[in-house]
PDB file of N, CA and C in Angstrom:
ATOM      1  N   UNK A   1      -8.318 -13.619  14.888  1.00  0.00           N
ATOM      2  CA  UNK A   1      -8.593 -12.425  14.105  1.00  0.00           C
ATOM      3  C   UNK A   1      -7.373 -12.030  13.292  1.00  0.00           C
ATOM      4  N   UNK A   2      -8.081 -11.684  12.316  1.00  0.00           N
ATOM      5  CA  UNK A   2      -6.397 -10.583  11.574  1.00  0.00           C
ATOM      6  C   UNK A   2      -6.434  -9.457  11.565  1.00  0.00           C
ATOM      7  N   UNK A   3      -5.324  -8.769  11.412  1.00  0.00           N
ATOM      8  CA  UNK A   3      -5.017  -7.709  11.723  1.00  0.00           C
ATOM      9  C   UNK A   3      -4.068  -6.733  10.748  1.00  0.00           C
ATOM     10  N   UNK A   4      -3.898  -5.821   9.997  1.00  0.00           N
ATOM     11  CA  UNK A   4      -2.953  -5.386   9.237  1.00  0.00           C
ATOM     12  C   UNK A   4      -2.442  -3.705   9.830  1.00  0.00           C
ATOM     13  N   UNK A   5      -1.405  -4.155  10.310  1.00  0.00           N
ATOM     14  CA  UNK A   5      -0.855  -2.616  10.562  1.00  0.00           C
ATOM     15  C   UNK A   5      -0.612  -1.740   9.776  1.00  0.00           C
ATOM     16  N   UNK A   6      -0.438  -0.738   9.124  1.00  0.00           N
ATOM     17  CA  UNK A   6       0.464  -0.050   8.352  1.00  0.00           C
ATOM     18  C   UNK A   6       0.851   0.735   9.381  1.00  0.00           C
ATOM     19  N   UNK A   7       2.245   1.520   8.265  1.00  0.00           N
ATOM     20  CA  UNK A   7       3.089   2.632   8.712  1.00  0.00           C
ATOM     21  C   UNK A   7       4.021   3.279   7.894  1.00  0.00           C
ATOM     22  N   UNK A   8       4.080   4.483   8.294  1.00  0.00           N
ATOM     23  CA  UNK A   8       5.159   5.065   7.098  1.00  0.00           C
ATOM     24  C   UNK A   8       4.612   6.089   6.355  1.00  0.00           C
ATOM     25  N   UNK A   9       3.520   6.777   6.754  1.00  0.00           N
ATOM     26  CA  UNK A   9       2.911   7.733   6.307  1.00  0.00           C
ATOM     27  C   UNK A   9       3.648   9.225   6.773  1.00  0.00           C
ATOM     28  N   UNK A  10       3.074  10.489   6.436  1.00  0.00           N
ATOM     29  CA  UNK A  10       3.738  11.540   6.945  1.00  0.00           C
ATOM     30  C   UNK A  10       3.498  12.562   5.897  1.00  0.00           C
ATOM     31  N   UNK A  11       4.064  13.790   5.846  1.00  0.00           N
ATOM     32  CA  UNK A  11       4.544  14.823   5.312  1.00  0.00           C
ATOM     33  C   UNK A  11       5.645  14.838   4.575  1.00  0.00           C
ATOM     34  N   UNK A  12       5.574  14.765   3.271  1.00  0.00           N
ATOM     35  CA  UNK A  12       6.854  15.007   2.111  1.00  0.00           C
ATOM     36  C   UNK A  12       6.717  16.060   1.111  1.00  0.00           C
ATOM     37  N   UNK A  13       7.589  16.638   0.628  1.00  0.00           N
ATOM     38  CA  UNK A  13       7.917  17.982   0.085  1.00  0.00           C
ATOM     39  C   UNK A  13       7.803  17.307  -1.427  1.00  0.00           C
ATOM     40  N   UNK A  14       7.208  17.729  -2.556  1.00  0.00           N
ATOM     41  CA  UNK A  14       7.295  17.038  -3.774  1.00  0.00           C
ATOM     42  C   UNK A  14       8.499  16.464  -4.571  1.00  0.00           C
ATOM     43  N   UNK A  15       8.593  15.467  -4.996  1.00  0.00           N
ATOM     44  CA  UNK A  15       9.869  15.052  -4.939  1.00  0.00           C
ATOM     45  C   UNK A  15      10.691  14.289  -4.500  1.00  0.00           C
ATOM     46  N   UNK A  16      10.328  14.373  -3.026  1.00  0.00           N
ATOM     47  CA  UNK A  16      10.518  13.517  -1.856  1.00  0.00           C
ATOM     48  C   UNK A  16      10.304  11.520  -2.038  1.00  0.00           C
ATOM     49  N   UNK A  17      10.107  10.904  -1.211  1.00  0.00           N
ATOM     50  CA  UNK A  17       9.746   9.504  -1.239  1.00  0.00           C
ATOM     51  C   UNK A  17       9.854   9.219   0.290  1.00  0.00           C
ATOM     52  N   UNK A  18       9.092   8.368   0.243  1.00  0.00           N
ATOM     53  CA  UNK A  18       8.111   7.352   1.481  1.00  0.00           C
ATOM     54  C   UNK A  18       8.089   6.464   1.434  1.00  0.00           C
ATOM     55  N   UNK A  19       8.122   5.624   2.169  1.00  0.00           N
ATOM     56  CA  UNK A  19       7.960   4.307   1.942  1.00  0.00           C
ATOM     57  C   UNK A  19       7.126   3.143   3.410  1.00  0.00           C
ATOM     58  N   UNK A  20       6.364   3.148   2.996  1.00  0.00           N
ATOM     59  CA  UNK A  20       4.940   2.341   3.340  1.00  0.00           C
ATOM     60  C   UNK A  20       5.136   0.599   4.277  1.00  0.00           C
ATOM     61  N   UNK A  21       5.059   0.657   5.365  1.00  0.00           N
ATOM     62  CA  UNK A  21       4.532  -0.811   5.226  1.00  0.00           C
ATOM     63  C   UNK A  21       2.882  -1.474   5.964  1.00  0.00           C
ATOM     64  N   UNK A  22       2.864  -2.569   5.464  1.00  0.00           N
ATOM     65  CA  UNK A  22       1.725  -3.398   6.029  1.00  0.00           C
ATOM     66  C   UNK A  22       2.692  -4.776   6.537  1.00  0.00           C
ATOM     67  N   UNK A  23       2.111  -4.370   8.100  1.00  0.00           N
ATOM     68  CA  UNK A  23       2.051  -6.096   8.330  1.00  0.00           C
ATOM     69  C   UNK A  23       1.164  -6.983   8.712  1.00  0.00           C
ATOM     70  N   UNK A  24       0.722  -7.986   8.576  1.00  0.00           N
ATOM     71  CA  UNK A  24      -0.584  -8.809   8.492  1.00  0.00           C
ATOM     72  C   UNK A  24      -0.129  -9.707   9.416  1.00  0.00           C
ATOM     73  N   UNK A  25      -0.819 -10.128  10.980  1.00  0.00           N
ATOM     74  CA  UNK A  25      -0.645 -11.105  11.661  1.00  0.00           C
ATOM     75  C   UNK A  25      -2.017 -11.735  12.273  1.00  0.00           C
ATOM     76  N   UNK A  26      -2.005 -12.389  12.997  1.00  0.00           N
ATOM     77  CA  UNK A  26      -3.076 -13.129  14.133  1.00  0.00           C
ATOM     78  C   UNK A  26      -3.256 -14.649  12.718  1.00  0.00           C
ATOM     79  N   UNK A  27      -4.126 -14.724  12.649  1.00  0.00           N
ATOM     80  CA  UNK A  27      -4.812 -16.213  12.007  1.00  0.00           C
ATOM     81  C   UNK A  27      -4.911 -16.143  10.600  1.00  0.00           C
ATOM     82  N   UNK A  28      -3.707 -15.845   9.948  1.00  0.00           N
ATOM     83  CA  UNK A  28      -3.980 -15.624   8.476  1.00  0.00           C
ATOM     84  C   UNK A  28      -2.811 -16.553   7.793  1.00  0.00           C
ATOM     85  N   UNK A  29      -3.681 -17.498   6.856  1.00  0.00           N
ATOM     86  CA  UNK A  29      -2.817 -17.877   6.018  1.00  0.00           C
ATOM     87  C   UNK A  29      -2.802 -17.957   4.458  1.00  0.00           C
ATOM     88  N   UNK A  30      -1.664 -18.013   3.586  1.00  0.00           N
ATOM     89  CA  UNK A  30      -2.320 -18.359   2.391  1.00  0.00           C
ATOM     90  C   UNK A  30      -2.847 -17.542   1.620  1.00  0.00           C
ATOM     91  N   UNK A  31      -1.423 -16.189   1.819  1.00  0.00           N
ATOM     92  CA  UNK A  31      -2.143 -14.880   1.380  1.00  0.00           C
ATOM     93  C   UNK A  31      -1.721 -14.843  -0.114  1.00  0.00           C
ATOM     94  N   UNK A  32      -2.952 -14.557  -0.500  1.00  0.00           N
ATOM     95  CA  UNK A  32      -2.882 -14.878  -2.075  1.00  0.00           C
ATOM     96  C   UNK A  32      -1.953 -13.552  -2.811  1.00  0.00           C
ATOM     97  N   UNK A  33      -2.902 -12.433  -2.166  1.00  0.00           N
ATOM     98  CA  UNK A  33      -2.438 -11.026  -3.070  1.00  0.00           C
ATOM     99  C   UNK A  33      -2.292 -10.003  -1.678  1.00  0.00           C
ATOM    100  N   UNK A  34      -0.877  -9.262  -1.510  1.00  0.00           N
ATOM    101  CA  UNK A  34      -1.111  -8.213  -0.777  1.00  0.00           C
ATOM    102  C   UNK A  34      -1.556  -6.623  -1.896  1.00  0.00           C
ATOM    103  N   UNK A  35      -2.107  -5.540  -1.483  1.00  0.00           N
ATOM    104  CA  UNK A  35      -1.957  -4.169  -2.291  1.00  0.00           C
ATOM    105  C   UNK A  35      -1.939  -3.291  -1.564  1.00  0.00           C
ATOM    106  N   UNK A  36      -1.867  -2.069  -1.721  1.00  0.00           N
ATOM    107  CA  UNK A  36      -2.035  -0.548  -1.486  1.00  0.00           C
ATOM    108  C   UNK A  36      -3.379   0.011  -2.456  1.00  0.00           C
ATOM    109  N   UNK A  37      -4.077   0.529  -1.933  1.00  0.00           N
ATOM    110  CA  UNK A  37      -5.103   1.448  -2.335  1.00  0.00           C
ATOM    111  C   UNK A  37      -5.099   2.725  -1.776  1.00  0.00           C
ATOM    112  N   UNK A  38      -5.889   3.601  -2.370  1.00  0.00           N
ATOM    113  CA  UNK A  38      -5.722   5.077  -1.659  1.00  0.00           C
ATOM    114  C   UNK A  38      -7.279   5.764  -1.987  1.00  0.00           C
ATOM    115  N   UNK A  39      -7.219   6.599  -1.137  1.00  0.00           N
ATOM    116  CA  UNK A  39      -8.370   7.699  -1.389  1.00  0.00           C
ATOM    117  C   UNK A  39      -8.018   8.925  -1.152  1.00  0.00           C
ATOM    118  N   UNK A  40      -8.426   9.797  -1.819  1.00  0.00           N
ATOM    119  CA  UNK A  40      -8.512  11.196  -1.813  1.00  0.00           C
ATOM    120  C   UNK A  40      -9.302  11.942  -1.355  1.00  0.00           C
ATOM    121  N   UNK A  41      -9.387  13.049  -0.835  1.00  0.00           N
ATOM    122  CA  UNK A  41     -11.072  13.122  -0.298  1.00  0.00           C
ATOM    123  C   UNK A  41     -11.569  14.182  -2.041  1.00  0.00           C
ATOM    124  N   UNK A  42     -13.075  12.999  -1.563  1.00  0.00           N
ATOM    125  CA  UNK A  42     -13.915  13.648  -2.596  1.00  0.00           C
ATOM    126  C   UNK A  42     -13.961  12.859  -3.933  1.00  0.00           C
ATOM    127  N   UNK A  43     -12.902  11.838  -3.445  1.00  0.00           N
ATOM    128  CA  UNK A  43     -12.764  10.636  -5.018  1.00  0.00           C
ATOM    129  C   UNK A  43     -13.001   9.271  -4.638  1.00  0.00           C
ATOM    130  N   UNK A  44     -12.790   8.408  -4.906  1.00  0.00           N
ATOM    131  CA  UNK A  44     -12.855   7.054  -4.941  1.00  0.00           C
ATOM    132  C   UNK A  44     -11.950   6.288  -4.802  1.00  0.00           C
ATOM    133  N   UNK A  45     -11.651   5.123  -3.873  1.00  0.00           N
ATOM    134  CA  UNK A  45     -10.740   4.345  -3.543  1.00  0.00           C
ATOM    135  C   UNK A  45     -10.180   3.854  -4.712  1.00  0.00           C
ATOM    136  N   UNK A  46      -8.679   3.912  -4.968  1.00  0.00           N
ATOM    137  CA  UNK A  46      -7.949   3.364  -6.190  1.00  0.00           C
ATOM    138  C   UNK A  46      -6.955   2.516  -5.715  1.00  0.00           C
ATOM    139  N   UNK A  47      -7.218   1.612  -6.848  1.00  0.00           N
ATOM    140  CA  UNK A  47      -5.736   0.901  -6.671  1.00  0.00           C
ATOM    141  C   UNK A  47      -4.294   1.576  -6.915  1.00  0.00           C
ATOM    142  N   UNK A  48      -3.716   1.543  -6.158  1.00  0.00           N
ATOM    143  CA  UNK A  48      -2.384   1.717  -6.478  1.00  0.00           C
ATOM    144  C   UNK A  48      -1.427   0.893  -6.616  1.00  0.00           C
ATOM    145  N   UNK A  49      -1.221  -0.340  -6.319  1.00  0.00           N
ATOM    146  CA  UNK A  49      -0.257  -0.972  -6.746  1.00  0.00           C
ATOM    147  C   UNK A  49      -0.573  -2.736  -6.118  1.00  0.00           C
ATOM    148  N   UNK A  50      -0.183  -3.667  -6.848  1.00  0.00           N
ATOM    149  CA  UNK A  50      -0.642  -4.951  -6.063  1.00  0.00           C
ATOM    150  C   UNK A  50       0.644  -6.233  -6.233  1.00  0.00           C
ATOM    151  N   UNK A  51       0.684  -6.899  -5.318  1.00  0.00           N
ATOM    152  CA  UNK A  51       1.498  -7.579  -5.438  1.00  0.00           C
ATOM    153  C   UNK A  51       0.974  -9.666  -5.035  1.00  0.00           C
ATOM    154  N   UNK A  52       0.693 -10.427  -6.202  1.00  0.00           N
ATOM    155  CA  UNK A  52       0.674 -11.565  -6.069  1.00  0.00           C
ATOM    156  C   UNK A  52       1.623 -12.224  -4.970  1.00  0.00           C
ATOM    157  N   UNK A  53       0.804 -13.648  -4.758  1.00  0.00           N
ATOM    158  CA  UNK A  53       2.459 -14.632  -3.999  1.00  0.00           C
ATOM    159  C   UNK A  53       3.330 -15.124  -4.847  1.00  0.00           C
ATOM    160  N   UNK A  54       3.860 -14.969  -5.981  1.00  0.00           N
ATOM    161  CA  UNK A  54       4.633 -15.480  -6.983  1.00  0.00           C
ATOM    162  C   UNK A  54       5.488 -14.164  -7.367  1.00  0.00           C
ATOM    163  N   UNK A  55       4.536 -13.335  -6.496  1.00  0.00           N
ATOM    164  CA  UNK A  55       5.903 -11.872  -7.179  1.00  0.00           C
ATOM    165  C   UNK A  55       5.710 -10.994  -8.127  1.00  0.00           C
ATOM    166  N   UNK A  56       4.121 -11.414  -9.021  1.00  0.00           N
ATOM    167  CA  UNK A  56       3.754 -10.706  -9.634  1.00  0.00           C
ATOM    168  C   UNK A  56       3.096  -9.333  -9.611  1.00  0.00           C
ATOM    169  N   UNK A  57       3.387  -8.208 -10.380  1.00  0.00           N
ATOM    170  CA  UNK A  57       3.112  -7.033  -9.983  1.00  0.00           C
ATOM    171  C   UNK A  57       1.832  -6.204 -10.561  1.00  0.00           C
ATOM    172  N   UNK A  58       0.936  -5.382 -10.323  1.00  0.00           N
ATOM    173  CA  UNK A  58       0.470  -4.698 -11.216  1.00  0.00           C
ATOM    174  C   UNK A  58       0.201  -3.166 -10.440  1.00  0.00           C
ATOM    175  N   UNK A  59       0.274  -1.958 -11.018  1.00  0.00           N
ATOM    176  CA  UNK A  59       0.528  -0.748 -11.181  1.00  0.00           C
ATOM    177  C   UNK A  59      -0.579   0.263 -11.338  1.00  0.00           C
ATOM    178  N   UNK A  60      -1.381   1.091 -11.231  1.00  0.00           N
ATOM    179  CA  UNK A  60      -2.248   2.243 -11.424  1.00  0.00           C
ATOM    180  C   UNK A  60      -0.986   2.553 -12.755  1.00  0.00           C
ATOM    181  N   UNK A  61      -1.066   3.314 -13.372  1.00  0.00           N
ATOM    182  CA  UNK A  61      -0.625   3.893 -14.362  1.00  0.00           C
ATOM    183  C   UNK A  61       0.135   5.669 -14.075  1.00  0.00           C
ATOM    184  N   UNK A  62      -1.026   5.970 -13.302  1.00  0.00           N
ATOM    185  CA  UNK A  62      -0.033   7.282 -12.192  1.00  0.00           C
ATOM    186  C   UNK A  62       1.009   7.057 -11.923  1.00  0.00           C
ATOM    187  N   UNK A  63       1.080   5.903 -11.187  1.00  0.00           N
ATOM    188  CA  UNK A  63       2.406   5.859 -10.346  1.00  0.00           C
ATOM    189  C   UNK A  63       3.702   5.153 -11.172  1.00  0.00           C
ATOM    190  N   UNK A  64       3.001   4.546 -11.894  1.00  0.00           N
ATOM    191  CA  UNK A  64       4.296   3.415 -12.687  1.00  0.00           C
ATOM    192  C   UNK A  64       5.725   4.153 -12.883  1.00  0.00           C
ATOM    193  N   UNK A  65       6.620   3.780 -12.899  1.00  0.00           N
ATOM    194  CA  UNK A  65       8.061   4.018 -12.709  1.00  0.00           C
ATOM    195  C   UNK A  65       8.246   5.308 -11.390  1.00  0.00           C
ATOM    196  N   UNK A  66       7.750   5.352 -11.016  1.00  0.00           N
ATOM    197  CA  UNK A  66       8.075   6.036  -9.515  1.00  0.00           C
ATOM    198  C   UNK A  66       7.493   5.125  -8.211  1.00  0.00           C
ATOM    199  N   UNK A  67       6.532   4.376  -8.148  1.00  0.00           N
ATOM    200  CA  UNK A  67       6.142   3.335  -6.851  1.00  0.00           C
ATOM    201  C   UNK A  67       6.662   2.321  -7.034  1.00  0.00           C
ATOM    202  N   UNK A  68       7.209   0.989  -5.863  1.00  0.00           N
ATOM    203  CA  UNK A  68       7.437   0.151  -6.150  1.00  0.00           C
ATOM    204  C   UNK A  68       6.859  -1.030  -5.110  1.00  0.00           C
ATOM    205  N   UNK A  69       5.984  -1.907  -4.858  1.00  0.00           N
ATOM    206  CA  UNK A  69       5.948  -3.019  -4.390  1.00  0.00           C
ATOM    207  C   UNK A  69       6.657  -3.908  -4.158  1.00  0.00           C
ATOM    208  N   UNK A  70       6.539  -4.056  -3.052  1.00  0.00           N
ATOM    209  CA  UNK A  70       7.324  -5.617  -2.790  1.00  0.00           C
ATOM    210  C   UNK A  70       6.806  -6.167  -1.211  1.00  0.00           C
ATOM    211  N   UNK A  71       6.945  -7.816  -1.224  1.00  0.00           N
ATOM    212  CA  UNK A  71       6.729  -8.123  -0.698  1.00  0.00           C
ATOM    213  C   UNK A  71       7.567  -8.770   0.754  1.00  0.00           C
ATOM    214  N   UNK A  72       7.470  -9.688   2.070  1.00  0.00           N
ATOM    215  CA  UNK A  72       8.243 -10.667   2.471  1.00  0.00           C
ATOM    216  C   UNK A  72       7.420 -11.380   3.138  1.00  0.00           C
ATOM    217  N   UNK A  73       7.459 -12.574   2.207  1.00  0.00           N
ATOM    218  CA  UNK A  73       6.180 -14.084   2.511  1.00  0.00           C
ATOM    219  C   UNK A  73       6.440 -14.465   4.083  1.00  0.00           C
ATOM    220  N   UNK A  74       7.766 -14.329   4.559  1.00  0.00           N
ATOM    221  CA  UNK A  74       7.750 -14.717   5.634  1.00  0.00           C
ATOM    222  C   UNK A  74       7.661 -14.064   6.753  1.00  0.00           C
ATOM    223  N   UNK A  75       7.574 -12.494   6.824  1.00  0.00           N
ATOM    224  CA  UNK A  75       6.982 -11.547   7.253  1.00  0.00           C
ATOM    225  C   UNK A  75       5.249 -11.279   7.394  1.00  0.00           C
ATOM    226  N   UNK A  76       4.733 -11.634   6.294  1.00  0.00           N
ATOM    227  CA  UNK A  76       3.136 -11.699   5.799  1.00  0.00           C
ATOM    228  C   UNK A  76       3.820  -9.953   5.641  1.00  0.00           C
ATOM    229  N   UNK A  77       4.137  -9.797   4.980  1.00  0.00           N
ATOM    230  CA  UNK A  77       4.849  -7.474   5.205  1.00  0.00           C
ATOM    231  C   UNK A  77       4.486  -7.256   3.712  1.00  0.00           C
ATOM    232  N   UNK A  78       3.717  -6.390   3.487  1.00  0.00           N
ATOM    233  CA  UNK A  78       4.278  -5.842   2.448  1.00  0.00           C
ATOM    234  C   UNK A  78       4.881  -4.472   2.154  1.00  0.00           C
ATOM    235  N   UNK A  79       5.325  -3.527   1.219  1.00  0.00           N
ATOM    236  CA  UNK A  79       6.257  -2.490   1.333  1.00  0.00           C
ATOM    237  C   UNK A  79       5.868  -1.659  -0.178  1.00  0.00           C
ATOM    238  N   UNK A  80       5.469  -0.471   0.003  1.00  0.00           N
ATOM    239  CA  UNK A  80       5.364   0.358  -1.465  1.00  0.00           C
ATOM    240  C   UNK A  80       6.007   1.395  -0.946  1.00  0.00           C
ATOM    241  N   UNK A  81       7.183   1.664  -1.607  1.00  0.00           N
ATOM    242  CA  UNK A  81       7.814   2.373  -1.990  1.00  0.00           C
ATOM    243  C   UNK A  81       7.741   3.700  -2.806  1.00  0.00           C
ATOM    244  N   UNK A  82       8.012   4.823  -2.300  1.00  0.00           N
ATOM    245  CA  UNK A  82       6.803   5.929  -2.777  1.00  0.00           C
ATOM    246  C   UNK A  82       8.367   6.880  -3.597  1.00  0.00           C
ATOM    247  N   UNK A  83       8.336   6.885  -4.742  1.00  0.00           N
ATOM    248  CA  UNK A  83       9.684   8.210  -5.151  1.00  0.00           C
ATOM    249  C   UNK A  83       9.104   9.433  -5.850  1.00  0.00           C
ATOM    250  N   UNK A  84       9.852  10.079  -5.987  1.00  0.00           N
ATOM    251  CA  UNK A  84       9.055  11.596  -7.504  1.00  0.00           C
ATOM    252  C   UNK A  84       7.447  11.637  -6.606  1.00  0.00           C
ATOM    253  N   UNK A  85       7.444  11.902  -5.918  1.00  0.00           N
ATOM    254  CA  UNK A  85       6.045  12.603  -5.114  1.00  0.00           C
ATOM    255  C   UNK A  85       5.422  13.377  -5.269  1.00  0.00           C
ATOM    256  N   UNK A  86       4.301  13.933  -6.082  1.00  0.00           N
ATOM    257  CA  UNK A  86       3.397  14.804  -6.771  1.00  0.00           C
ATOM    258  C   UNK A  86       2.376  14.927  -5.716  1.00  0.00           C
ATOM    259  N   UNK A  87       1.939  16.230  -5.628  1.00  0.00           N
ATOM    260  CA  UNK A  87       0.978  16.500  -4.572  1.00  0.00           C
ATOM    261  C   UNK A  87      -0.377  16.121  -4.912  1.00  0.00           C
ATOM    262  N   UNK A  88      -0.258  15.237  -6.109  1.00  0.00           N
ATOM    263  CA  UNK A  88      -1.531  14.415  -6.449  1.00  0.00           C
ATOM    264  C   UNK A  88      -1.805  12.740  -5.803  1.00  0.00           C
ATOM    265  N   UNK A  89      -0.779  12.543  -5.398  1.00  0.00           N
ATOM    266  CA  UNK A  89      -0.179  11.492  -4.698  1.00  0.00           C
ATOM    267  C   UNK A  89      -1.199  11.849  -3.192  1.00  0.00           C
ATOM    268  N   UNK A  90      -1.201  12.709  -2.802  1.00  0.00           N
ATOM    269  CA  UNK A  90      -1.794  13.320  -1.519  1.00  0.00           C
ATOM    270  C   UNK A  90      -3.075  12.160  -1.364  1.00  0.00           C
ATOM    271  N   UNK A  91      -3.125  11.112  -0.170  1.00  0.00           N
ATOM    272  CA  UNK A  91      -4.366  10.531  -0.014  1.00  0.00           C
ATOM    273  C   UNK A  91      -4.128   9.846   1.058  1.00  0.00           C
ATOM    274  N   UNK A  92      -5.781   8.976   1.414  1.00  0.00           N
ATOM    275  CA  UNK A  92      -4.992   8.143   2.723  1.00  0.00           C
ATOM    276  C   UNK A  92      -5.044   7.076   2.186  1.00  0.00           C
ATOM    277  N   UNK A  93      -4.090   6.416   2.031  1.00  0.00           N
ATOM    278  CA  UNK A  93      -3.338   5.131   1.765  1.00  0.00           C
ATOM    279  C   UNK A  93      -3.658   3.878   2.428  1.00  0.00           C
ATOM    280  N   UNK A  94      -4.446   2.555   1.675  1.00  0.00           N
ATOM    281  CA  UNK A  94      -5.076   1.471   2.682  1.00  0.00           C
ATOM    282  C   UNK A  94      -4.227   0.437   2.461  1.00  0.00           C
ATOM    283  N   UNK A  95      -4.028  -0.829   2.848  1.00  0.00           N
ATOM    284  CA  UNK A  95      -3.103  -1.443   2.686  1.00  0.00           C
ATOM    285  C   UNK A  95      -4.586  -2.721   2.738  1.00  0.00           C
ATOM    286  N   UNK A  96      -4.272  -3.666   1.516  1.00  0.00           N
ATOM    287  CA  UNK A  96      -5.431  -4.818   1.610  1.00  0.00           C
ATOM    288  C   UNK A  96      -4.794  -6.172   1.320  1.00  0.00           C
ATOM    289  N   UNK A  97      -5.456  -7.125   1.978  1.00  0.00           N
ATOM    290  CA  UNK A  97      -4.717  -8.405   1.945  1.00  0.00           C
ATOM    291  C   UNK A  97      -6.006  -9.410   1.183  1.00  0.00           C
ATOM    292  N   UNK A  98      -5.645  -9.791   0.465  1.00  0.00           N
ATOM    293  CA  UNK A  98      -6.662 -10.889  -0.083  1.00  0.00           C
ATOM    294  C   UNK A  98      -5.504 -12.548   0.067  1.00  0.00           C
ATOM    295  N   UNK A  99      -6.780 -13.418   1.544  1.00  0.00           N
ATOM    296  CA  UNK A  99      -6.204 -14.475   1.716  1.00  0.00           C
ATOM    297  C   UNK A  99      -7.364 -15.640   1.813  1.00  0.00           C
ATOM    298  N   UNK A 100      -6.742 -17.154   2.195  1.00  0.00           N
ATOM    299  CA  UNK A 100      -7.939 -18.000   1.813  1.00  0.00           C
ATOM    300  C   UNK A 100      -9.304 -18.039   2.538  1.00  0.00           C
ATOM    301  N   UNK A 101      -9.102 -16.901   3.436  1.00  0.00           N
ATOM    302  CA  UNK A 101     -10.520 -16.867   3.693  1.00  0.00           C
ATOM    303  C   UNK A 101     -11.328 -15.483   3.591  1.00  0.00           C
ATOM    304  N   UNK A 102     -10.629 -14.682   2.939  1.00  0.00           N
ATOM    305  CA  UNK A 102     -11.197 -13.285   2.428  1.00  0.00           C
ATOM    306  C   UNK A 102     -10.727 -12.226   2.222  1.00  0.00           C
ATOM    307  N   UNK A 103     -10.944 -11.228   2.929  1.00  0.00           N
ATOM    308  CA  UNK A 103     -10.046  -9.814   2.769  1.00  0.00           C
ATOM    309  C   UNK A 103      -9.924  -9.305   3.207  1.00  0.00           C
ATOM    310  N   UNK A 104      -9.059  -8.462   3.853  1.00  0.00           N
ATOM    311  CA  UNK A 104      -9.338  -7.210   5.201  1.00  0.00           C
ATOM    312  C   UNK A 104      -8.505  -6.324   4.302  1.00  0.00           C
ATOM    313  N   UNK A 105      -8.848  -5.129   5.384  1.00  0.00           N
ATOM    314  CA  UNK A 105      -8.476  -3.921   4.994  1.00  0.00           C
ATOM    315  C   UNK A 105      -7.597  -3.384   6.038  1.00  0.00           C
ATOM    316  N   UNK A 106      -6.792  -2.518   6.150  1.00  0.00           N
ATOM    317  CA  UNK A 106      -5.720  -1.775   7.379  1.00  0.00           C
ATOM    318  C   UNK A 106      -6.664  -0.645   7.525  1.00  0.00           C
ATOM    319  N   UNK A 107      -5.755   0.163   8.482  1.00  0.00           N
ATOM    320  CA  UNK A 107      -6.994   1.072   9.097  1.00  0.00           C
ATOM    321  C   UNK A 107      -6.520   2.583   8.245  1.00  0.00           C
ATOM    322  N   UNK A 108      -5.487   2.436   7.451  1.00  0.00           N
ATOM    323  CA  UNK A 108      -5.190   3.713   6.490  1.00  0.00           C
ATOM    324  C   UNK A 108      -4.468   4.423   6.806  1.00  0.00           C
ATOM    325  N   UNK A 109      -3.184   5.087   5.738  1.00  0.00           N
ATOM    326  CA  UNK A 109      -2.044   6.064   6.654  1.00  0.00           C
ATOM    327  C   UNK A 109      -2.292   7.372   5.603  1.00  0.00           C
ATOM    328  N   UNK A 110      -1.977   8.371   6.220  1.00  0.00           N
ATOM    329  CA  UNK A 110      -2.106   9.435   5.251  1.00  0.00           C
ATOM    330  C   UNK A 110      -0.682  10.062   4.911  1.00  0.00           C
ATOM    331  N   UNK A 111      -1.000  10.464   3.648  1.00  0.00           N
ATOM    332  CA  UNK A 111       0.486  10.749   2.674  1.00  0.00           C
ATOM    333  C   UNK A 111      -0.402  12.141   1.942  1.00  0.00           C
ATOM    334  N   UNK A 112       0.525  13.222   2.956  1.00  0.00           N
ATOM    335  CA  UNK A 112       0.718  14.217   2.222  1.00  0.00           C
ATOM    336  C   UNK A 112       1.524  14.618   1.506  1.00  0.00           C
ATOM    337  N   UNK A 113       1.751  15.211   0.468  1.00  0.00           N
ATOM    338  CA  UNK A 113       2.808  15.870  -0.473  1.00  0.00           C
ATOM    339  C   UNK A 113       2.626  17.232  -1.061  1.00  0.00           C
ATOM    340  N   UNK A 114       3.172  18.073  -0.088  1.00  0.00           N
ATOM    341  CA  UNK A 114       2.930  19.530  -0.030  1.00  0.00           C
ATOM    342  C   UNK A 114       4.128  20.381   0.338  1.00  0.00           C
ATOM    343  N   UNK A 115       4.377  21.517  -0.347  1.00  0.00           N
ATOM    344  CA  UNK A 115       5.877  22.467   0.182  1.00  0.00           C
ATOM    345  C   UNK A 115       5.220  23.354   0.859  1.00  0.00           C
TER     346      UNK A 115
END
């Protein structure tokens, strides 16, 4: 089975930064794309940020120059980096792995951003 932990969720004051991880273990190989997605209540799951196995990046447009992705292949980990924290940012945060045999999802961390 696989499995994706996250962690790193919590309470931050606007402004603030967080920083996120997923780690992906049990029977997984050959992970193509790790990401972060989020939901809000009352909206729709969004991408927030994604990261290829070559390192390539792509961004929601919200977050661009304040989130940052990254990965460690030999970890299966990935890491978003949360800075300039807007209480629009406020959601629960999924962490998704697309590998050669499909996709899972983490079980979601929540990121508040409230004074």
């Amino acid at each position: 089975q696989v499995q994706l932990v996250e962690s790193g969720g919590g309470l931050v004051q606007p402004g603030g930064s967080l920083r996120l991880s997923c780690a992906a273990s049990g029977r997984i190989f050959s992970i193509n794309a790790m990401g972060w997605y989020r939901q809000a209540p009352g909206k729709q799951r969004e991408l927030v940020a994604i990261i290829a196995s070559g390192g390539s990046t792509n961004y929601a447009d919200s977050v661009k120059g304040r989130f940052t992705i990254s990965r460690d292949n030999a970890k299966n980990t990935a890491y978003l980096q949360m800075n300039s924290l807007k209480p629009e940012d406020t959601a629960v945060y999924y962490c998704n792995v697309l590998w050669a045999l499909g996709t899972h999802w983490g079980q979601g961390t929540q990121v508040t951003v409230s004074s």
